[in-house]
N, C-alpha and C. Protein backbone atom coordinates (compact mmCIF):
# COMPACT_ATOMS: atom_id res chain seq x y z
N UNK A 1 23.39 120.52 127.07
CA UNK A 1 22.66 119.64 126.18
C UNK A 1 21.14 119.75 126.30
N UNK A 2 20.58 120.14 127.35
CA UNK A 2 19.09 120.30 127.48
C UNK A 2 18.22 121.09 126.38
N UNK A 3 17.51 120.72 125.79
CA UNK A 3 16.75 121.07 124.72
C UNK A 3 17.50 120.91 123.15
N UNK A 4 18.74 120.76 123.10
CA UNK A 4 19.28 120.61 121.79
C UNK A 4 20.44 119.52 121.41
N UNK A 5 20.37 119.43 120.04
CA UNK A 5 20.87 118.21 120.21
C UNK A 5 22.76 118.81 119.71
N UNK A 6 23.27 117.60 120.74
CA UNK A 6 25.11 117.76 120.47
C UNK A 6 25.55 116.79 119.52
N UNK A 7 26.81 116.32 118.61
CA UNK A 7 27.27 115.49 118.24
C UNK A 7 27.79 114.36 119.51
N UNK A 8 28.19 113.16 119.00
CA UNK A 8 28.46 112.17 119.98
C UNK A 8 29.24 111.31 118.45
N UNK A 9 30.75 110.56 119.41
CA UNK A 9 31.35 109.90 118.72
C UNK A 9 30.68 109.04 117.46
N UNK A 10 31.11 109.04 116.47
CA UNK A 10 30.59 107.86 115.81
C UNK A 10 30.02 108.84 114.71
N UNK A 11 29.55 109.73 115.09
CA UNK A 11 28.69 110.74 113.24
C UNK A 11 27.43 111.14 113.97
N UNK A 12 26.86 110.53 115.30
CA UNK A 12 25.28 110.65 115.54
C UNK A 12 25.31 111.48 116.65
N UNK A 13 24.10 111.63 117.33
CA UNK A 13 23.85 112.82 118.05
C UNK A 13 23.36 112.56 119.30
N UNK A 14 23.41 113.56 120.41
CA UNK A 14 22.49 113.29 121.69
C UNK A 14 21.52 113.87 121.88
N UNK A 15 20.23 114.08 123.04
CA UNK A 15 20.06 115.22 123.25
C UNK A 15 19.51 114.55 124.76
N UNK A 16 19.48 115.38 125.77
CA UNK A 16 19.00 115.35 127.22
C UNK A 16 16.94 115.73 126.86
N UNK A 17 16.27 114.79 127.66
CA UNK A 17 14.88 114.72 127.30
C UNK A 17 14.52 114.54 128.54
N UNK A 18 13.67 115.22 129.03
CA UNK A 18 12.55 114.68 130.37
C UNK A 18 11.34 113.95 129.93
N UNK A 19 10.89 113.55 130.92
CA UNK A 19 9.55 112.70 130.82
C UNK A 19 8.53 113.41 130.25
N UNK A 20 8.47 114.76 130.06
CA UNK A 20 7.16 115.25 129.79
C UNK A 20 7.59 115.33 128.27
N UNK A 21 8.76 116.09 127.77
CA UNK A 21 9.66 116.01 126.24
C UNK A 21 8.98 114.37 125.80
N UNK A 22 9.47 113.90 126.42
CA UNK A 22 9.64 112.80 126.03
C UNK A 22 8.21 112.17 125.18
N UNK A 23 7.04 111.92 126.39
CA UNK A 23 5.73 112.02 126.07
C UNK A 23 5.06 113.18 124.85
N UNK A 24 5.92 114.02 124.80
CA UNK A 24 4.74 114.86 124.04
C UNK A 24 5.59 114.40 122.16
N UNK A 25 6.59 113.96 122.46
CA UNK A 25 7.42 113.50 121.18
C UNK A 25 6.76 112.24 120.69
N UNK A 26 6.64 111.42 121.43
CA UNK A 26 5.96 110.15 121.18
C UNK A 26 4.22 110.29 120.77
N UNK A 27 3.71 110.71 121.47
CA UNK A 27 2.33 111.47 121.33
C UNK A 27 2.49 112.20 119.78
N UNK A 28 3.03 113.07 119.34
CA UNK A 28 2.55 113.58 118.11
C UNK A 28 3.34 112.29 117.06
N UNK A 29 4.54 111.68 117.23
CA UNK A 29 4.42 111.09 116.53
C UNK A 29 3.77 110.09 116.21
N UNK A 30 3.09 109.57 117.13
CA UNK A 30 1.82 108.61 117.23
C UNK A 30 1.07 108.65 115.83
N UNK A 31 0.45 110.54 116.41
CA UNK A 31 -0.33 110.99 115.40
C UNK A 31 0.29 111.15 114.25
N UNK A 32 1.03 111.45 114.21
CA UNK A 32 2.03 111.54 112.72
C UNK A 32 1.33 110.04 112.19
N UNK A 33 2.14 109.02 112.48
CA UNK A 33 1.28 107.70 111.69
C UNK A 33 0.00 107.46 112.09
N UNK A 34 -1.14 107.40 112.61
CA UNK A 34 -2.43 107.77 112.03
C UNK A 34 -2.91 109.00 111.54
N UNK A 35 -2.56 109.61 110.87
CA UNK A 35 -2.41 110.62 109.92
C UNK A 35 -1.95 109.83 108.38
N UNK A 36 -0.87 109.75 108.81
CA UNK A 36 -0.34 108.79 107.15
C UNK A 36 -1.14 108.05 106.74
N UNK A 37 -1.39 107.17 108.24
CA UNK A 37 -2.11 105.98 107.90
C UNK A 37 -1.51 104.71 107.40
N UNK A 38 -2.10 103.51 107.12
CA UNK A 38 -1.68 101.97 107.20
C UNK A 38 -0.98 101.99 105.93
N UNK A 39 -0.02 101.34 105.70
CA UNK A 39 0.43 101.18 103.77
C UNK A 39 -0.75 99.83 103.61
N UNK A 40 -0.52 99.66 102.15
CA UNK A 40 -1.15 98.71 101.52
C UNK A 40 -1.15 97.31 102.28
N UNK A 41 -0.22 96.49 102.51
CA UNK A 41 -0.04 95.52 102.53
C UNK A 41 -0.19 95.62 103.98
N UNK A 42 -0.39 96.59 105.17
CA UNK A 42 -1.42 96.33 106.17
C UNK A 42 -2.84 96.60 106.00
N UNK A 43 -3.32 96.83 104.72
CA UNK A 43 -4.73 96.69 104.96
C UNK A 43 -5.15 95.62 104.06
N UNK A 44 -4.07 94.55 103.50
CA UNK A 44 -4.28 93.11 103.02
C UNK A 44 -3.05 92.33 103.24
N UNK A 45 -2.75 91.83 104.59
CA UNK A 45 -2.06 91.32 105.47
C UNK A 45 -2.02 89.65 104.99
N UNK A 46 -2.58 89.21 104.12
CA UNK A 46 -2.59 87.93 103.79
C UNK A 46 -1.70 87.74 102.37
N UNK A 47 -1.49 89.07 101.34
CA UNK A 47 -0.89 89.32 100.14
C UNK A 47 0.39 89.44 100.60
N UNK A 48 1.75 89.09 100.50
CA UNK A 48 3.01 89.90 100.94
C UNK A 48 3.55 90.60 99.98
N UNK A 49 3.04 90.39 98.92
CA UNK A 49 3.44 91.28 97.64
C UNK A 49 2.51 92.71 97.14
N UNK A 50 1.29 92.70 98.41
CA UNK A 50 0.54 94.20 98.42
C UNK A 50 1.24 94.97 97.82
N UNK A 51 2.07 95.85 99.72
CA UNK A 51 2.26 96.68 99.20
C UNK A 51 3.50 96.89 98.07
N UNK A 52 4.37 96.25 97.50
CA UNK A 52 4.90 96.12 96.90
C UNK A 52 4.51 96.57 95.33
N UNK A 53 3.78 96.05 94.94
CA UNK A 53 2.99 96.38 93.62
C UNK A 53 1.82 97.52 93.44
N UNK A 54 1.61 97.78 94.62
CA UNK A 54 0.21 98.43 94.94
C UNK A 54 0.77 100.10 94.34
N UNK A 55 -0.94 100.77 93.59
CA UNK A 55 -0.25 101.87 93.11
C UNK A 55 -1.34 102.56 93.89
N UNK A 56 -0.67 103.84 94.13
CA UNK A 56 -1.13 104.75 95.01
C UNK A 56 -2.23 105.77 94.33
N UNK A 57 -2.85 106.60 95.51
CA UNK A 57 -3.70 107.35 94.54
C UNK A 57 -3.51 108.23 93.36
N UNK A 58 -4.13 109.06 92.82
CA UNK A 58 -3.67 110.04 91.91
C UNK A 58 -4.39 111.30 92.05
N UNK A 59 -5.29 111.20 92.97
CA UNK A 59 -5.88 112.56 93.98
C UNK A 59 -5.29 112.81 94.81
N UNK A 60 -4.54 114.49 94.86
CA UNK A 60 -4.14 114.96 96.13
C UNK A 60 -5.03 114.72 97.51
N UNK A 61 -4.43 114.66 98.71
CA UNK A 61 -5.17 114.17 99.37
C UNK A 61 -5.70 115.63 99.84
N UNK A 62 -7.27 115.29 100.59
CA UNK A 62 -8.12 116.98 100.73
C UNK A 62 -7.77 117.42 102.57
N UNK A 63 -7.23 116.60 103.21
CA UNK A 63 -7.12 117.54 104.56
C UNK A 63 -5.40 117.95 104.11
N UNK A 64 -5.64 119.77 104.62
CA UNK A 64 -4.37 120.29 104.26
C UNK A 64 -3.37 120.05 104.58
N UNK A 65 -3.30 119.12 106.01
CA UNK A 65 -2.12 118.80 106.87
C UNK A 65 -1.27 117.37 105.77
N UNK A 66 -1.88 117.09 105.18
CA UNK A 66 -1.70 115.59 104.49
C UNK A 66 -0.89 115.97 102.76
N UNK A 67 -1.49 116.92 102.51
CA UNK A 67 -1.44 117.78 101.25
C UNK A 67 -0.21 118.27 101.92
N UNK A 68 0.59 119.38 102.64
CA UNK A 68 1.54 119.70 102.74
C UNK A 68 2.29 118.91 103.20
N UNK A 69 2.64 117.61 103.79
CA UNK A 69 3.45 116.58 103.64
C UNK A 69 3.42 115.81 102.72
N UNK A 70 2.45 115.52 101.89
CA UNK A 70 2.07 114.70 100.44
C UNK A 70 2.18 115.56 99.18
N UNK A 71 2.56 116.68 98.70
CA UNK A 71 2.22 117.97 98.02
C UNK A 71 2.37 117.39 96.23
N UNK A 72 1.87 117.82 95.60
CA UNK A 72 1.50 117.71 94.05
C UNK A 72 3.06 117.61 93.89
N UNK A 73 3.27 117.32 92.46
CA UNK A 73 5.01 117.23 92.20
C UNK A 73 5.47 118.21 91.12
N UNK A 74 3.86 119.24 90.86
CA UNK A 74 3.71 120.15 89.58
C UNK A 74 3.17 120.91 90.15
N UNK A 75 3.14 122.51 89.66
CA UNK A 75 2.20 123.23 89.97
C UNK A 75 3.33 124.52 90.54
N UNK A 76 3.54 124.96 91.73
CA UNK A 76 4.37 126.12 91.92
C UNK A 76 3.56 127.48 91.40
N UNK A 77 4.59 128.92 91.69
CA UNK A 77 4.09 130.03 91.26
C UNK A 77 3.31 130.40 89.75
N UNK A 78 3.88 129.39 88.97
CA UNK A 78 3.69 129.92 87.45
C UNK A 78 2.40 128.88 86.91
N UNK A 79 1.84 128.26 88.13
CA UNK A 79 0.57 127.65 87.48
C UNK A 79 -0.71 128.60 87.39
N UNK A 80 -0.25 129.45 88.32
CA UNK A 80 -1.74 130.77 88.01
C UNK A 80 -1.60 131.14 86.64
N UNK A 81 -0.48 130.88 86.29
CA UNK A 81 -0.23 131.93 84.81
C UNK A 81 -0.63 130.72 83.32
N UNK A 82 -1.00 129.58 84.09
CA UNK A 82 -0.59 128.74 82.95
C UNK A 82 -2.34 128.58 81.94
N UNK A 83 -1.97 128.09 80.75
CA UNK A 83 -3.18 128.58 79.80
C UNK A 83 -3.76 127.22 80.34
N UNK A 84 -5.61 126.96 80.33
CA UNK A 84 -6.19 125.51 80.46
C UNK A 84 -5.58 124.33 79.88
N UNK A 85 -5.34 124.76 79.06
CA UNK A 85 -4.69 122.94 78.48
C UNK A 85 -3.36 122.78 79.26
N UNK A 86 -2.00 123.75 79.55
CA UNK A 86 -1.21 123.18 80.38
C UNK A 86 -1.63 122.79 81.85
N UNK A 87 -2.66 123.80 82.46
CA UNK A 87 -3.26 123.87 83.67
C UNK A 87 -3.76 121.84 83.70
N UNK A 88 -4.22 120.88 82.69
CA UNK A 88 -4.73 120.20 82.73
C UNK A 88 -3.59 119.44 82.43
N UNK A 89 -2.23 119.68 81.42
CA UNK A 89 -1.24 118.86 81.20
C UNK A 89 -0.98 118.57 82.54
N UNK A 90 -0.51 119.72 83.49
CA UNK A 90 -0.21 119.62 84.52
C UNK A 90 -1.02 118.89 85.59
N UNK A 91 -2.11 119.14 86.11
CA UNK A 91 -2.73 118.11 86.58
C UNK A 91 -2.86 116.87 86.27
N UNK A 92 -2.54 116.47 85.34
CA UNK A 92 -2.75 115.09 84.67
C UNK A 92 -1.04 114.55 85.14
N UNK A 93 0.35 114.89 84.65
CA UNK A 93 1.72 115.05 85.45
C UNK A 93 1.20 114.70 86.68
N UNK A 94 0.68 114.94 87.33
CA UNK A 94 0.60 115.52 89.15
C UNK A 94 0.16 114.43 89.70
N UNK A 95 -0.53 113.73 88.50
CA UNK A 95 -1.71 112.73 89.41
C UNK A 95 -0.96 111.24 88.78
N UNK A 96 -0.19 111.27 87.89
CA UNK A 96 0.44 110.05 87.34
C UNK A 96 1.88 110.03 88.15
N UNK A 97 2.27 111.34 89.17
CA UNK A 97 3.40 110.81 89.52
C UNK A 97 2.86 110.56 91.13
N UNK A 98 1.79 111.01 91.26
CA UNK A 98 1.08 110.92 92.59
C UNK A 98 0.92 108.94 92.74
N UNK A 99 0.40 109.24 92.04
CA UNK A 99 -0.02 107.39 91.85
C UNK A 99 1.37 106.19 91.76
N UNK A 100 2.13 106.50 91.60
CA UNK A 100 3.54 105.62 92.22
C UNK A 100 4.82 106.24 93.06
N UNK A 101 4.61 107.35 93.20
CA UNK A 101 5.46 107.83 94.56
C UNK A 101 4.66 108.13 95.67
N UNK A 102 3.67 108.00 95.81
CA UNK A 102 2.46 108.29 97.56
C UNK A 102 3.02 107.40 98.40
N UNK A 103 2.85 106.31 97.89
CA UNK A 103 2.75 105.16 99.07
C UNK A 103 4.45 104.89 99.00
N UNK A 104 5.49 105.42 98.25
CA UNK A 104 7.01 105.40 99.15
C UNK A 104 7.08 106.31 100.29
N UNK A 105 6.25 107.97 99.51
CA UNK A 105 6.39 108.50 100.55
C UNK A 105 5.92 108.59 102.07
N UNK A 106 4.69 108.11 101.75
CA UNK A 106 4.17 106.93 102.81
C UNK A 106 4.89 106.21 103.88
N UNK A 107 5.25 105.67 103.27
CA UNK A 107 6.01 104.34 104.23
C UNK A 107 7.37 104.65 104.86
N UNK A 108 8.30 105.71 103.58
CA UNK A 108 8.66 106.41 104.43
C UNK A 108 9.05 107.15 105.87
N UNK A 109 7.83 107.90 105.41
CA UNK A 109 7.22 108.71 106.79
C UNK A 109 7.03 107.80 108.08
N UNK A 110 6.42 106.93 107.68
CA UNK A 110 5.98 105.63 108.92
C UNK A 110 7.36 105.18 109.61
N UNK A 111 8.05 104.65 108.49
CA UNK A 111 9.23 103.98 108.83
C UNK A 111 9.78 105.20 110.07
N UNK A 112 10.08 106.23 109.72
CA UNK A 112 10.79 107.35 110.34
C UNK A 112 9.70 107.76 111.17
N UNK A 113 9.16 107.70 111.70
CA UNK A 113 7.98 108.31 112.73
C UNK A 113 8.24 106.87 113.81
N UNK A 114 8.09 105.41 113.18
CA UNK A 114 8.41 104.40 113.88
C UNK A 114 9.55 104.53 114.83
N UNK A 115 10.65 104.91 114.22
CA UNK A 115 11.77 104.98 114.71
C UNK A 115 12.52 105.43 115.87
N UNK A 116 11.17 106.62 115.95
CA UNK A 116 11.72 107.77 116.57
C UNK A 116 10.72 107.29 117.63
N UNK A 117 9.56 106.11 118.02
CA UNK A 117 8.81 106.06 118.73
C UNK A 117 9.74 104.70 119.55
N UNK A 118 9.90 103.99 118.71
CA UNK A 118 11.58 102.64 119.29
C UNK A 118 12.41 103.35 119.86
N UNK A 119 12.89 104.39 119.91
CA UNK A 119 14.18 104.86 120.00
C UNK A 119 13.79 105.62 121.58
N UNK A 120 12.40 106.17 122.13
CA UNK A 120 11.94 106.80 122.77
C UNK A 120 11.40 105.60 124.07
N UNK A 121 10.85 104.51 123.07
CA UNK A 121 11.05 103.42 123.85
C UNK A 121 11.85 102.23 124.88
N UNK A 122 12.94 102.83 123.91
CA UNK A 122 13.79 102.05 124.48
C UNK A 122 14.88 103.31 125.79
N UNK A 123 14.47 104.45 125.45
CA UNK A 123 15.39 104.70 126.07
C UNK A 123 14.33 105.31 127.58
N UNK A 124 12.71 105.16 127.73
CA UNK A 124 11.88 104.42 128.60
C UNK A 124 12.34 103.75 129.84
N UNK A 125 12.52 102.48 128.77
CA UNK A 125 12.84 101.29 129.47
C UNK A 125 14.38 101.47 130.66
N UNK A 126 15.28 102.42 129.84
CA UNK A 126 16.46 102.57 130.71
C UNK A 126 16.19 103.88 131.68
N UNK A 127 15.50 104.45 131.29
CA UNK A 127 15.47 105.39 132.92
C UNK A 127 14.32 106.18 133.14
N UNK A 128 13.88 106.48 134.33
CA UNK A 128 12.69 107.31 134.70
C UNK A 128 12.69 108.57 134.59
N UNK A 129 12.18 109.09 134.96
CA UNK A 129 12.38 110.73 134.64
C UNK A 129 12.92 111.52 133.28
N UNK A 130 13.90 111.51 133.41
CA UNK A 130 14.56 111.99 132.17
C UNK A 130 15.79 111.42 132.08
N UNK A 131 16.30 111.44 130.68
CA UNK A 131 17.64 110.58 129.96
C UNK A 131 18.09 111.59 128.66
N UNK A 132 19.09 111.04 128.45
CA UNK A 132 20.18 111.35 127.48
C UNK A 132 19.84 110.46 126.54
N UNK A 133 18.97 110.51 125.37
CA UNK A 133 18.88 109.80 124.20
C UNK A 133 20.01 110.05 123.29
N UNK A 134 20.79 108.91 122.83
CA UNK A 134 21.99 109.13 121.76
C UNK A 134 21.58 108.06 120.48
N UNK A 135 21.88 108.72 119.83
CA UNK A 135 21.09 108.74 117.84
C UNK A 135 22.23 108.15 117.22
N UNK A 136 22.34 106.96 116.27
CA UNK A 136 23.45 106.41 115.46
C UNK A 136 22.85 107.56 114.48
N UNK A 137 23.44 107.30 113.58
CA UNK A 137 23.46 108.72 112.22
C UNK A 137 22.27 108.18 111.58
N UNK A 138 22.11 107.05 111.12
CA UNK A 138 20.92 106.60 110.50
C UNK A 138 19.68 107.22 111.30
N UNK A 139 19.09 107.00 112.40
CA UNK A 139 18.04 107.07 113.45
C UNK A 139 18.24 108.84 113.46
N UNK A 140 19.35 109.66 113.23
CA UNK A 140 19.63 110.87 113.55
C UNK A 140 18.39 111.52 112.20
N UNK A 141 19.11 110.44 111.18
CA UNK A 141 18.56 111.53 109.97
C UNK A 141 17.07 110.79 109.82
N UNK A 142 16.56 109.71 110.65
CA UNK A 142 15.31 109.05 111.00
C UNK A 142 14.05 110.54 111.29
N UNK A 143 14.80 110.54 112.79
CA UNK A 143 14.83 111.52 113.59
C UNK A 143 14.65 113.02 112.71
N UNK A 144 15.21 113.36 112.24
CA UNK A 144 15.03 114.60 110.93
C UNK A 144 14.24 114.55 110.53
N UNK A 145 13.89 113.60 109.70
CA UNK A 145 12.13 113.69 109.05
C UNK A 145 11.78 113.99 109.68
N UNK A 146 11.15 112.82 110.72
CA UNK A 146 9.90 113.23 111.56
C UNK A 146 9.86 114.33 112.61
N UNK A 147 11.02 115.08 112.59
CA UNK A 147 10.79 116.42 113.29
C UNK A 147 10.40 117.44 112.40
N UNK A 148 11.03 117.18 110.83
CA UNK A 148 10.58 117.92 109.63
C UNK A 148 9.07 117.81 109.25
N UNK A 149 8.62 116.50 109.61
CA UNK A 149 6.68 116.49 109.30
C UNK A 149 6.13 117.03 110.52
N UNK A 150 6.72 116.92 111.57
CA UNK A 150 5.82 117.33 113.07
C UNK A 150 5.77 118.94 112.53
N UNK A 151 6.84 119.09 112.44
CA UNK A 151 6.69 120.92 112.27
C UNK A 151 5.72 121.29 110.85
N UNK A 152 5.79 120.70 109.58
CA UNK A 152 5.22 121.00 108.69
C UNK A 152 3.73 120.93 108.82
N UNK A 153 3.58 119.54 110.00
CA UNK A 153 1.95 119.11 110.32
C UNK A 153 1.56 120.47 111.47
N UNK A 154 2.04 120.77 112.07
CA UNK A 154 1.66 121.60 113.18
C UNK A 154 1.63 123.03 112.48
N UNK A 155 2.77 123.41 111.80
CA UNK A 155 2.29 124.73 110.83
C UNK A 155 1.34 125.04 110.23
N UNK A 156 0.89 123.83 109.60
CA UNK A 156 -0.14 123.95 108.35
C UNK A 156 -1.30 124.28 109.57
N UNK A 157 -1.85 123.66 110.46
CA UNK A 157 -2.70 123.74 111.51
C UNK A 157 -2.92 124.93 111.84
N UNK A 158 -1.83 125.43 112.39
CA UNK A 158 -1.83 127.13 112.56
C UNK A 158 -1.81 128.04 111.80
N UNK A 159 -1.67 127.63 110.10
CA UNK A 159 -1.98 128.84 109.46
C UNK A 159 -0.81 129.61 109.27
N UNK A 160 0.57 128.86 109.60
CA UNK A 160 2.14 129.51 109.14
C UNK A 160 2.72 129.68 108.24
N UNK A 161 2.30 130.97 107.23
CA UNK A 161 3.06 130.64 106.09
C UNK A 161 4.70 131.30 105.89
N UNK A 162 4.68 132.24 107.26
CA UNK A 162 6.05 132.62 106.97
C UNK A 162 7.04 132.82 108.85
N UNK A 163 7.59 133.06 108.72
CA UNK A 163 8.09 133.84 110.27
C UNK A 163 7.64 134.73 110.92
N UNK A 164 6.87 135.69 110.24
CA UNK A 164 6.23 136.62 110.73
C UNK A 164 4.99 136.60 110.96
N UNK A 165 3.83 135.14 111.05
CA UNK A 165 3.56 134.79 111.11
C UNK A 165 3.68 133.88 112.48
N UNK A 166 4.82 133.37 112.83
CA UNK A 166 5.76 132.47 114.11
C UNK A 166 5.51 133.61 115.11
N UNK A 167 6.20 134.57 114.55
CA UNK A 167 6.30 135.86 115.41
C UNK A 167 4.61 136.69 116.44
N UNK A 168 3.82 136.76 115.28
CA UNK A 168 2.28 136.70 115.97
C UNK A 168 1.95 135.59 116.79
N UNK A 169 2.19 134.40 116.77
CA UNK A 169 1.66 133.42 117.06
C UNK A 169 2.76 133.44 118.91
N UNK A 170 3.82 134.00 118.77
CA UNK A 170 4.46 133.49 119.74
C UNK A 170 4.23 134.64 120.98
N UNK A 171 3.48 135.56 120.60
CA UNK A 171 3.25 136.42 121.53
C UNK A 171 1.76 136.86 121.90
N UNK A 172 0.77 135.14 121.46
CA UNK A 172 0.08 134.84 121.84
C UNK A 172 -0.20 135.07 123.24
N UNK A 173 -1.56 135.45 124.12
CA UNK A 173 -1.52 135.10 125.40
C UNK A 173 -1.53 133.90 126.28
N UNK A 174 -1.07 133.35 127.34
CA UNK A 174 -1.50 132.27 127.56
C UNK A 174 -2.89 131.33 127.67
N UNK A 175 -3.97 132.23 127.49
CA UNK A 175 -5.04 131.71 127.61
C UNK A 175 -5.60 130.90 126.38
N UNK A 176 -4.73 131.63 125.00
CA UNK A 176 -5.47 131.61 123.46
C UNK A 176 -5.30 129.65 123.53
N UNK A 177 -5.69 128.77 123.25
CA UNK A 177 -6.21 127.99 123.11
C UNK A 177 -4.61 127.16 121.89
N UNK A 178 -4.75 128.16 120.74
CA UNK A 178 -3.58 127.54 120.40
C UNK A 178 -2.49 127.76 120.75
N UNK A 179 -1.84 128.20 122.18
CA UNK A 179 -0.65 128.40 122.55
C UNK A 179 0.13 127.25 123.30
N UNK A 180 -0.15 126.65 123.69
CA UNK A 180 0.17 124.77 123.73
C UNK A 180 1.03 124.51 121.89
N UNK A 181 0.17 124.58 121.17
CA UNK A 181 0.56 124.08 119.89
C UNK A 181 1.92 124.81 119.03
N UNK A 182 1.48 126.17 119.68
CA UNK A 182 2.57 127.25 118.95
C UNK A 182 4.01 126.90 119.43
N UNK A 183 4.27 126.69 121.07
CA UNK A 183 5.02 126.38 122.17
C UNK A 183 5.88 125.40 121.23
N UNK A 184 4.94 124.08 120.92
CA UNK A 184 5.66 122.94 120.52
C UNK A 184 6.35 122.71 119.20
N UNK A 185 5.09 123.51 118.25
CA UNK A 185 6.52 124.10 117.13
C UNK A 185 7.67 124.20 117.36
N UNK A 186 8.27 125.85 117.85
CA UNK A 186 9.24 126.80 118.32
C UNK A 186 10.15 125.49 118.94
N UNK A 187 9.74 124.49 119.59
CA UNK A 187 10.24 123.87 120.64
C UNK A 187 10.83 122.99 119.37
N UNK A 188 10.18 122.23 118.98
CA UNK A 188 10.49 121.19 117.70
C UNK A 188 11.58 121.74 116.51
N UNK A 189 11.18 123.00 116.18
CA UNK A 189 12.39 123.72 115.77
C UNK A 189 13.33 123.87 115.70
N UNK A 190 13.78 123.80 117.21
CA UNK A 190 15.05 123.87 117.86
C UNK A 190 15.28 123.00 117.91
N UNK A 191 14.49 121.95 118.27
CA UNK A 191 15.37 120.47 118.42
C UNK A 191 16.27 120.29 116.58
N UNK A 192 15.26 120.70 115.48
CA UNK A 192 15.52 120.41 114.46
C UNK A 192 16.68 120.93 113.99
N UNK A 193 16.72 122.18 114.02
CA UNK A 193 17.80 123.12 113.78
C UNK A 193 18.93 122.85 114.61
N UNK A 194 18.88 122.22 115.62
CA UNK A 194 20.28 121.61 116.54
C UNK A 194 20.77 120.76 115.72
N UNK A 195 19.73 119.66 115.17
CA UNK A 195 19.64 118.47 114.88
C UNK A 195 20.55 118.44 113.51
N UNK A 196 20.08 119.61 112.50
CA UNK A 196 20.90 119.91 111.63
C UNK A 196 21.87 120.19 111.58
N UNK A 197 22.81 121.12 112.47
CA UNK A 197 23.89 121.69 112.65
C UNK A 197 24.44 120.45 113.08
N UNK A 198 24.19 119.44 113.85
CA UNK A 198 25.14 118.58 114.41
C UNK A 198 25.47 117.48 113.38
N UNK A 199 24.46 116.92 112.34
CA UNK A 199 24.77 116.27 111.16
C UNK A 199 25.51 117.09 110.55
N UNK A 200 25.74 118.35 110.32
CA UNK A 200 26.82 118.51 109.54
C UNK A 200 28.04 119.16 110.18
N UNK A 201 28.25 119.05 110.83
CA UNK A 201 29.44 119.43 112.10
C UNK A 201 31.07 118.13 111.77
């Protein structure tokens, strides 16, 4: 079980974690939500119907890490090809569906980044060193996202657009500066790709 995750009665999953796993999981997902950032109705805590009604932006957001977890809902290969007026239909699409799906996907993300920081917490509290974290199916596919944004946030960082790409990066020397970061990809990967196989097992 060490490094990947198994099925466990019930539909959900395990995986064996040490203290340092453990910390560096909690740590990026930290950053994962200040990255997202607050929804609406925590940055007007007196409204309870904020975020509820609140409409989101309609500008892609400009740091790339945010943009490839937030990404336009138009656009793809065939927008190089497209004449100015669709080029602008399309941007105009992009930014009207931007403006009421951001802040689900938002909260989302939070919700599932939260989860996975409770779930790390609590299983803290039951033992030192290292433990056997076990996932109900809900928290499993919690757990999925936010291993799916850690990796998408940490790619975009490094400049990954394909495997061969993974492949340069992983035969980095130890000294290069981003080899800490590359490590935790590859590492997150695996957890993910376990993670998958065992939801559908």
């Amino acid at each position: 079980m060490p490094g990947h995750f198994e099925p466990i009665s019930g539909g959900g999953a395990a995986v064996a974690l040490d203290e340092v796993e453990i910390s560096i999981i909690r740590s990026l997902a930290v950053q994962l939500l200040e990255l997202i950032g607050p929804g609406p109705a925590e940055e007007s805590p007196d409204d309870p119907f904020a975020e509820l009604f609140a409409e989101g932006p309609s500008e892609p957001p400009k740091d790339p890490v945010l943009l490839r977890l937030l990404p336009d809902a138009y656009g793809g290969p065939d927008a190089e090809e497209a004449s100015p007026d669709e080029a602008a239909e399309q941007r105009a699409y992009s930014a009207e569906f931007r403006r009421f799906t951001e802040n689900d996907l938002r909260a989302g993300k939070r919700e599932n980044a939260l989860a996975v920081i409770r779930s790390l917490d609590r299983l803290d509290a039951a033992a030192d060193g290292g433990a056997v974290l076990e996932l109900a199916p809900e928290d499993s596919r919690r757990w999925l996202g936010t291993l799916n944004d850690l990796r998408l946030a940490i790619g975009t960082r490094l400049d990954i657009a394909d495997e061969e790409d993974t492949d340069l990066l992983f035969r980095l020397p130890d000294e290069d500066p981003r080899k800490p970061m590359v490590m935790a990809y590859l590492w997150l990967g695996g957890l993910q790709e376990t993670l998958v196989e065992t939801l559908m097992s």
